[in-house]
Protein backbone atom coordinates (compact mmCIF):
# COMPACT_ATOMS: atom_id res chain seq x y z
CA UNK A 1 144.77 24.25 -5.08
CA UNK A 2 144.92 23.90 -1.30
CA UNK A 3 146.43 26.69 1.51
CA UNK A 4 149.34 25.83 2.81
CA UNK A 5 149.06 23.36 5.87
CA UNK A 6 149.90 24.47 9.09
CA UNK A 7 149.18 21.42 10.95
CA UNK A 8 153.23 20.72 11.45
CA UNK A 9 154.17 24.34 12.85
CA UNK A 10 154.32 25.31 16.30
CA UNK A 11 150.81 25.53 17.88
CA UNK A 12 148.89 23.55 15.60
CA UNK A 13 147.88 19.70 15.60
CA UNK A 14 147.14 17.99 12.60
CA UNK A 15 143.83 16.76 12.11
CA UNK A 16 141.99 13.86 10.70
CA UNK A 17 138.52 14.14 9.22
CA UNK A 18 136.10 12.00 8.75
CA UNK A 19 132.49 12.54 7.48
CA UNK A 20 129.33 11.11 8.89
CA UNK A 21 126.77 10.58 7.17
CA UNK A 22 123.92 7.71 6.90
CA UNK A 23 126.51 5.18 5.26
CA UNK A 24 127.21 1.87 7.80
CA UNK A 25 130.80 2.58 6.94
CA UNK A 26 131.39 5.64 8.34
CA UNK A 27 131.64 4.38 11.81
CA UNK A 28 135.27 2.47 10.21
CA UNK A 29 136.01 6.01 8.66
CA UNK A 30 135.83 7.68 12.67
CA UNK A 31 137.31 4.81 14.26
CA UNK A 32 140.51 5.25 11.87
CA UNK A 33 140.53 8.78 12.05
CA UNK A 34 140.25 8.95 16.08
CA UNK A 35 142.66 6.52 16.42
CA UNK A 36 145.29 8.10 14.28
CA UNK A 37 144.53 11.11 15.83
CA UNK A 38 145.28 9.67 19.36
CA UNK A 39 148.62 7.85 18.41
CA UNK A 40 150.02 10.93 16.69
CA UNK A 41 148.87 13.47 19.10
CA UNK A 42 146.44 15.31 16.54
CA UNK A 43 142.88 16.05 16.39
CA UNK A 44 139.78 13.88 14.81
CA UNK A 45 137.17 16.32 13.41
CA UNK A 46 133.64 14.72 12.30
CA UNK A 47 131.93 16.36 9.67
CA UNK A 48 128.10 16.06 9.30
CA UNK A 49 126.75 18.23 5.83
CA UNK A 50 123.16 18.93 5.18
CA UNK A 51 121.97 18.63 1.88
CA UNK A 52 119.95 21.50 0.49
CA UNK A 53 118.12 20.11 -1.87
CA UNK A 54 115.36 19.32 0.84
CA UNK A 55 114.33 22.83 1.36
CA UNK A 56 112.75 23.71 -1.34
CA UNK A 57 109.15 24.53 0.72
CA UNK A 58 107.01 27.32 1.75
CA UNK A 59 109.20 29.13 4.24
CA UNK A 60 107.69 28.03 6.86
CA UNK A 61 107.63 24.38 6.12
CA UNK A 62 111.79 25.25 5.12
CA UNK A 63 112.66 26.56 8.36
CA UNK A 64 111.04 23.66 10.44
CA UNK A 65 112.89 20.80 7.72
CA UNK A 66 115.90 23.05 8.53
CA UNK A 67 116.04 22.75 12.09
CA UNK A 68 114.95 18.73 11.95
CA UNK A 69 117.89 18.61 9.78
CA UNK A 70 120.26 20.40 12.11
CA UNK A 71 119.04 18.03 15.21
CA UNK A 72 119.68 15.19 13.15
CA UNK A 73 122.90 15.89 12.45
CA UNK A 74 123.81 16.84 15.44
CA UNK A 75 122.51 13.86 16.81
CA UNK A 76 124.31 12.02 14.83
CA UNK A 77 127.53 13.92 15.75
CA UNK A 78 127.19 13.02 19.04
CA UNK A 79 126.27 9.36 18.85
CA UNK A 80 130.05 9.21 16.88
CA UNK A 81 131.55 11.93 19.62
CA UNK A 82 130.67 9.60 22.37
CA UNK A 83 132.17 6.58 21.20
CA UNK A 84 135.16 8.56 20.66
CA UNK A 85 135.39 9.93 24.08
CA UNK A 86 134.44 6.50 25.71
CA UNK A 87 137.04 4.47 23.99
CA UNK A 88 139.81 6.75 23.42
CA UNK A 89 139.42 9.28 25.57
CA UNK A 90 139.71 12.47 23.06
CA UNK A 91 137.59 14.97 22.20
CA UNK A 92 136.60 15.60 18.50
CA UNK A 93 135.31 18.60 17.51
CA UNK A 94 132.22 18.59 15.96
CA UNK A 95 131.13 20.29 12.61
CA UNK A 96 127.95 20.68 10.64
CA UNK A 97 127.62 22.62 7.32
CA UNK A 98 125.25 22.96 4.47
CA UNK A 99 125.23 22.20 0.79
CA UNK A 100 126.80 19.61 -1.72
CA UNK A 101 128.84 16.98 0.32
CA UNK A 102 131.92 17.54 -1.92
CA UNK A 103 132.37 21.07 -2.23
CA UNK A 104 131.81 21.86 2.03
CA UNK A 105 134.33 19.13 2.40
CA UNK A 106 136.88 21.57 -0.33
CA UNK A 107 135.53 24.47 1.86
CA UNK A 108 136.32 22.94 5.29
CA UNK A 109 139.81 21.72 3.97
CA UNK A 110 140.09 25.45 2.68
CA UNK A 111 139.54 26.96 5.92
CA UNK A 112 141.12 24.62 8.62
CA UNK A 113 144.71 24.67 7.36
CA UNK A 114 145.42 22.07 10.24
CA UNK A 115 143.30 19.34 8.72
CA UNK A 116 145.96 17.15 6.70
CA UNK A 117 144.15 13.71 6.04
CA UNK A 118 140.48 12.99 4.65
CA UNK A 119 139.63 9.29 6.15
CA UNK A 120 137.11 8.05 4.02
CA UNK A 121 135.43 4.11 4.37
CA UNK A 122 135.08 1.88 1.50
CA UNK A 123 131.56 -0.32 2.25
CA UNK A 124 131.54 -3.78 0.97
CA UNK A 125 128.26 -3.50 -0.67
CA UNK A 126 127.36 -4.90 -4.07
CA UNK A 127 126.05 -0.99 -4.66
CA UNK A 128 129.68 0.01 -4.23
CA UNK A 129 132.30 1.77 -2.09
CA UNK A 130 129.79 4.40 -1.17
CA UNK A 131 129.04 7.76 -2.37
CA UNK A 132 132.38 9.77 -1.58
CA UNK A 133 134.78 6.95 -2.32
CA UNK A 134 132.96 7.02 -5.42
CA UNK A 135 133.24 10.56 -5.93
CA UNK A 136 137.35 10.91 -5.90
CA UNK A 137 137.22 7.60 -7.97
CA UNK A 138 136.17 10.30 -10.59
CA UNK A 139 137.09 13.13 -12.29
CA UNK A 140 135.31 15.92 -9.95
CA UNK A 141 135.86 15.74 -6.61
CA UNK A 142 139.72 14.76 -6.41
CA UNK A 143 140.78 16.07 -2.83
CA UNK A 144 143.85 18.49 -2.22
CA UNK A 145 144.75 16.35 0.76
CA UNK A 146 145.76 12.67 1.27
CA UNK A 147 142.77 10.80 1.34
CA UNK A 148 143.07 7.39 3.57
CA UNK A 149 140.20 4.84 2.50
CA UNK A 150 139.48 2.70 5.49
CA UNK A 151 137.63 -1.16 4.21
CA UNK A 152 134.26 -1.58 6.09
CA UNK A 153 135.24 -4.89 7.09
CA UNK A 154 137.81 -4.16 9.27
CA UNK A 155 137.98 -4.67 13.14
CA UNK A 156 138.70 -2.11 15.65
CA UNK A 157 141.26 -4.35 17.05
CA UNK A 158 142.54 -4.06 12.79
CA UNK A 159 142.29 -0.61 13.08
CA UNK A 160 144.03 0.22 15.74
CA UNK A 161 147.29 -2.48 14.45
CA UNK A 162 147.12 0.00 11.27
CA UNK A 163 146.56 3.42 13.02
């Protein structure tokens, strides 16, 4: 079970989030999400989440594969920030956590009542839809928001029609 959102009361935009991760598709996911975001007046937060599993090192060699990990994401948070800013003009706020993909997204959802819609991409590899459109095709990791599942193939100019 979810909080209550508070994305609808005074002082509060709702907000759209969309994960990045390695996945080609993920760039549809943010381009959905910002440009919701924009036509609604709300907010477009990018997740990046670091999976633990490579730390398992002396603590020395931990600590460095920690930090690489943290520059990489936030890297990659600001590769998908930029874009964001240069075409549409908003600013997303930017969020990196650790542990399994699934249960920081729960936590995140948990703890930013304002965040109303997971935007999600679908790729259009033989492999399938990718790894969290898999996920809430299953039994464990059903969302306790609307989850929007953006096809990779679409254009921005198709995007922005739907958004």
């Amino acid at each position: 079970m979810v909080s209550r959102r508070l994305s609808r009361e005074a002082g509060h935009r709702r907000k759209f989030l969309a994960i990045i991760d390695e996945t080609p598709e993920c760039e549809r996911a943010v381009a959905y999400a910002s440009m919701r975001a924009k036509s609604t007046g709300g907010v477009v937060v990018l997740l990046y989440v670091i999976e633990p599993s490579d730390f398992q090192h002396w603590l020395g060699v931990e600590k460095i594969m920690r930090e690489e990990a943290q520059a990489t994401a936030r890297a990659a948070l600001d590769v998908h920030a930029a874009k964001v800013r240069a075409t549409l003009g908003i600013e997303p706020e930017l969020v990196v956590l650790e542990g399994k993909p699934t249960e920081q997204i729960h936590q995140l959802i948990e703890d930013d009542q304002d965040i109303a819609i997971l935007v999600l991409a679908a790729g259009a590899a033989k492999e399938g839809p990718g790894p969290l459109v898999a996920s809430i095709a299953g039994k464990g990791a059903a969302f306790p928001i609307p989850v929007t599942v953006v096809p990779q193939n679409l254009s921005d100019e198709e995007i922005a029609s739907l958004a």
